[in-house]
Every structure is written in C-alpha cells, then in structure tokens.
Protein backbone atom coordinates (compact mmCIF):
# COMPACT_ATOMS: atom_id res chain seq x y z
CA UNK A 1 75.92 16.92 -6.02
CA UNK A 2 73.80 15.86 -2.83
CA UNK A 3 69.78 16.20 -3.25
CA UNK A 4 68.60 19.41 -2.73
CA UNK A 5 65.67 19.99 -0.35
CA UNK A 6 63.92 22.88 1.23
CA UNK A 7 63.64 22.82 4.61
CA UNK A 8 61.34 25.98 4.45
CA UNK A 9 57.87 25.63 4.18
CA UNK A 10 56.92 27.22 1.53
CA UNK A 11 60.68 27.39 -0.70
CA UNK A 12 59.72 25.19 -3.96
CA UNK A 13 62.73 24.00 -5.82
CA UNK A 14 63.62 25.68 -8.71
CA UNK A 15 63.55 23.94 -12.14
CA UNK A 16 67.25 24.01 -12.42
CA UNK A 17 67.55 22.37 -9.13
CA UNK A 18 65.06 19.63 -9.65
CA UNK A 19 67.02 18.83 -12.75
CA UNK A 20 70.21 18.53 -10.18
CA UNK A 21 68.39 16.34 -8.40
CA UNK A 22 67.54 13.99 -10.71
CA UNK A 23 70.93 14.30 -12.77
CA UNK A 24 72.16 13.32 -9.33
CA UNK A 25 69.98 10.17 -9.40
CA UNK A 26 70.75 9.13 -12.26
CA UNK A 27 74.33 8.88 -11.01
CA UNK A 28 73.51 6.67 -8.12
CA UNK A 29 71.05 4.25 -9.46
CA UNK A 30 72.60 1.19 -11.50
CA UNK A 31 73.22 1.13 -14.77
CA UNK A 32 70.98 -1.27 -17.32
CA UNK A 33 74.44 -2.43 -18.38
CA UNK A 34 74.81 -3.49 -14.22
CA UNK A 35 71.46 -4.90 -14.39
CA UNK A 36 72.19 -7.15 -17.29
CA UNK A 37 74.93 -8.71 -16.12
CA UNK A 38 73.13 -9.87 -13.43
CA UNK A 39 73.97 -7.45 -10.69
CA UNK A 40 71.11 -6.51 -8.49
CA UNK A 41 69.94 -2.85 -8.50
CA UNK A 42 70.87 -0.40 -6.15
CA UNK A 43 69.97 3.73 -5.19
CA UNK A 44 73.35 4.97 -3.59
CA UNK A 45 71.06 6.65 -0.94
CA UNK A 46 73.12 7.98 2.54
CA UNK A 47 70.07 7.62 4.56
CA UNK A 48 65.87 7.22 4.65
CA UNK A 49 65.63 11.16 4.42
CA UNK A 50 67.01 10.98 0.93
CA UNK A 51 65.23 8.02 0.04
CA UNK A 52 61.65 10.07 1.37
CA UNK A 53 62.92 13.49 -0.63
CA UNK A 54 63.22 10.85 -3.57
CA UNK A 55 59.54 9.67 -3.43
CA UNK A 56 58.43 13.11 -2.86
CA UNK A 57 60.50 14.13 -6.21
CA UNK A 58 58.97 11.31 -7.96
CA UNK A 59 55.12 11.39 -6.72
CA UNK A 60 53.19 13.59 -9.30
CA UNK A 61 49.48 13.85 -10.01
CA UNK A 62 49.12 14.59 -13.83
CA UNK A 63 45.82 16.47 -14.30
CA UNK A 64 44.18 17.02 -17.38
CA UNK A 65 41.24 18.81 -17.30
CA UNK A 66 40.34 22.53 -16.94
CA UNK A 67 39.05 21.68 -12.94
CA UNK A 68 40.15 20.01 -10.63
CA UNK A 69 39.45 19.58 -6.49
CA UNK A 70 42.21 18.29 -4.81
CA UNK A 71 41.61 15.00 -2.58
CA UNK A 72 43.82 13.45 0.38
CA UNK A 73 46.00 11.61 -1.38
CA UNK A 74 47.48 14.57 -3.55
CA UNK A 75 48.75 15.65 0.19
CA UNK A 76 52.71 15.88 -0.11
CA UNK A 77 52.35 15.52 -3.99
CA UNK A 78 52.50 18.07 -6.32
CA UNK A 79 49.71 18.24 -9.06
CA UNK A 80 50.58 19.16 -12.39
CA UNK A 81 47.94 20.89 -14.33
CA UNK A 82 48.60 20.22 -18.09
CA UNK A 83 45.78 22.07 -20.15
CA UNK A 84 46.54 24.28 -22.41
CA UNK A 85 42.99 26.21 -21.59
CA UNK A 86 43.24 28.18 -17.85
CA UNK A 87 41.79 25.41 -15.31
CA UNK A 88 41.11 25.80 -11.93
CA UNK A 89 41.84 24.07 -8.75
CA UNK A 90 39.87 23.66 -6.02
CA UNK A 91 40.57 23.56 -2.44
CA UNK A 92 38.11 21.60 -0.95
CA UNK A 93 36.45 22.46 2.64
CA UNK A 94 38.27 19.98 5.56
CA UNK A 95 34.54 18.95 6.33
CA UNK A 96 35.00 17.30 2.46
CA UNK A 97 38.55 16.07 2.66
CA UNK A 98 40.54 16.20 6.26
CA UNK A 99 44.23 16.77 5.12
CA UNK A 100 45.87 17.63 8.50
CA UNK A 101 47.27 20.66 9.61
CA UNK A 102 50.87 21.18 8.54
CA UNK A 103 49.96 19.33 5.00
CA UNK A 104 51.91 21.46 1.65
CA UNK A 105 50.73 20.37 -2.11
CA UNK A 106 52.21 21.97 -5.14
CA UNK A 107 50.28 22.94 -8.35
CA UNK A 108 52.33 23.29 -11.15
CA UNK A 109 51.62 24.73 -14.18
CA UNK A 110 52.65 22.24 -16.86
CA UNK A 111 50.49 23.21 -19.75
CA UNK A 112 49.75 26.99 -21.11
CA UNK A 113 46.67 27.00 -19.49
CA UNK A 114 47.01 29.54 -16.03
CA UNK A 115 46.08 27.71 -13.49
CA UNK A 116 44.00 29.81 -10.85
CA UNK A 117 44.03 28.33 -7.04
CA UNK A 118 40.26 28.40 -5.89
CA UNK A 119 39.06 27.89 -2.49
CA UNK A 120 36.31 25.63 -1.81
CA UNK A 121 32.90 26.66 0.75
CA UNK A 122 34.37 27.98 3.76
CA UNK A 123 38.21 27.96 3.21
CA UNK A 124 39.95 31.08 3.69
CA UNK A 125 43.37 31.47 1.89
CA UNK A 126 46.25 33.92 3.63
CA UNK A 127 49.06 34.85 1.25
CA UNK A 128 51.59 37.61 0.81
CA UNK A 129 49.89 40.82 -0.28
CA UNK A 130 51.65 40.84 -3.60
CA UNK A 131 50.51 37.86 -4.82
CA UNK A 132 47.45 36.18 -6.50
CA UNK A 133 46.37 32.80 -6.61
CA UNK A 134 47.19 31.84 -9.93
CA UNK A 135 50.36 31.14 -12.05
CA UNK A 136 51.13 33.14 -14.54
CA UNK A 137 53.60 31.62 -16.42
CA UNK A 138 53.94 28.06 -17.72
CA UNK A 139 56.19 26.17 -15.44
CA UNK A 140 55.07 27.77 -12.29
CA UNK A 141 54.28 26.14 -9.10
CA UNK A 142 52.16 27.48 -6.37
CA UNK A 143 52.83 26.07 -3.06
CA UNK A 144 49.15 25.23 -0.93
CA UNK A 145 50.55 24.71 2.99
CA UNK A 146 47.52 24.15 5.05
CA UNK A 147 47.59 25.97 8.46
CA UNK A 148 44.54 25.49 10.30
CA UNK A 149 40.83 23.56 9.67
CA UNK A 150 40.03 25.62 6.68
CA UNK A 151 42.93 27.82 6.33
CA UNK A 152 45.71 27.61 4.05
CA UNK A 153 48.86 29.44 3.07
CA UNK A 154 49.21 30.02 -1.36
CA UNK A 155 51.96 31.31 -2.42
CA UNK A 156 51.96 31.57 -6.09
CA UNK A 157 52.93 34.37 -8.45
C-alpha cells in the first residue's frame, strides 16, 4: 500500500488511513533483527515527497491542558488536545504569531474533553455553514488553513 496523502486542502486522513500509512511504514523500515546483524537502517522511500508526508505523519504537538494558543512552530503539525475536560484553542492574531498565508494545522481531539477552536483579537474564521468550531467526538480533527492576515478556514464537525 503506497502512503496516502491529501492533496486537498482541507481533506484530513481518516483514522483508518493513517493506520495504512503507518502499517505501510512499518513494512519499509528495517527490521531490529536487520539492525542487529549489523546492517545499516533504511526507509524504502520512492522519493523526498514521501519522505516530507512521513515527517508530517510523525510531527505531533501533545497538549495537555484545557487552553492552549497555537504558536509558529505547530504550523504543518497537528496538535493533539488530550484532556479529558473541554479545552480550548486559541488562534492567535498574525500581529502575535505570523504563520504565512497558505499555512493548515490540525487539532485533534485525543482526550474526551471537546475541544472548541477559538479565535484570538481580530481573527475572523470562515467555515461551511453547517459546522461549528469544535469537535464533538473524541478522535476528531479540525483542520485550521489560514487564508489571509487574520483569516482562516475551520473545518471541524
């Protein structure tokens, strides 16, 4: 099974496909029997577009607490909210943290706490007219896809 990547903005893999993804991992990288025999490691990556979906698979910010304001380096990352009280994060205004236009974060909900997206002083969030901007269901992810200074995209249940 090849590595399965959205090239939609806003199209979060499912759980069942990031479990593909790193079953299929596991089948390229070298075994600790390899390794202990004295053969070098190796990923079985085709090209540096796999090796980038790979980092982006593997870059997670575990957050505890019931807040939470996102900073630069979460940009590309998805932050995993693991309370098990409802917690909130915060979209902060660009005039706090510059993440450039075009920049998508995930929020996952990885606790049983609903996590509520909240925008900071000045940031307007767009979203589809069905939707709120909180998960509602542990598990979830909403997707945050920044589309101008202080404007951004959510698109969570």
């Amino acid at each position: 099974m090849a590595i399965v990547k959205r090239t939609t903005k806003g199209s979060a893999l499912t759980h069942a496909e990031l479990d593909g993804n790193f079953d299929d991992l596991d089948g390229r990288v070298t075994s600790a029997a390899s390794l202990a025999a004295g053969r070098q490691p190796t990923l079985g990556l085709a090209n540096a577009a796999e090796l980038n979906t790979l980092l982006s698979l593997l870059s997670v910010n575990e957050q505890t607490g019931t807040t939470y304001t996102l900073v630069l380096d979460d940009a590309g990352r998805c932050v995993n909210r693991t309370n098990a009280s409802a917690n909130t994060t915060t979209v902060p205004p660009n005039s706090s943290v510059a993440f450039p236009i075009g920049t998508v974060i995930q929020v996952s909900q990885g606790g049983a706490g609903i996590c509520t997206i909240s925008p900071g002083a000045g940031v307007t969030f767009i979203k589809p007219s069905t939707r709120t901007y909180a998960t509602s269901a542990q598990y979830e992810t909403a997707s945050l896809h920044k589309r101008g200074t202080d404007t951004w995209l959510v698109v969570a249940s």
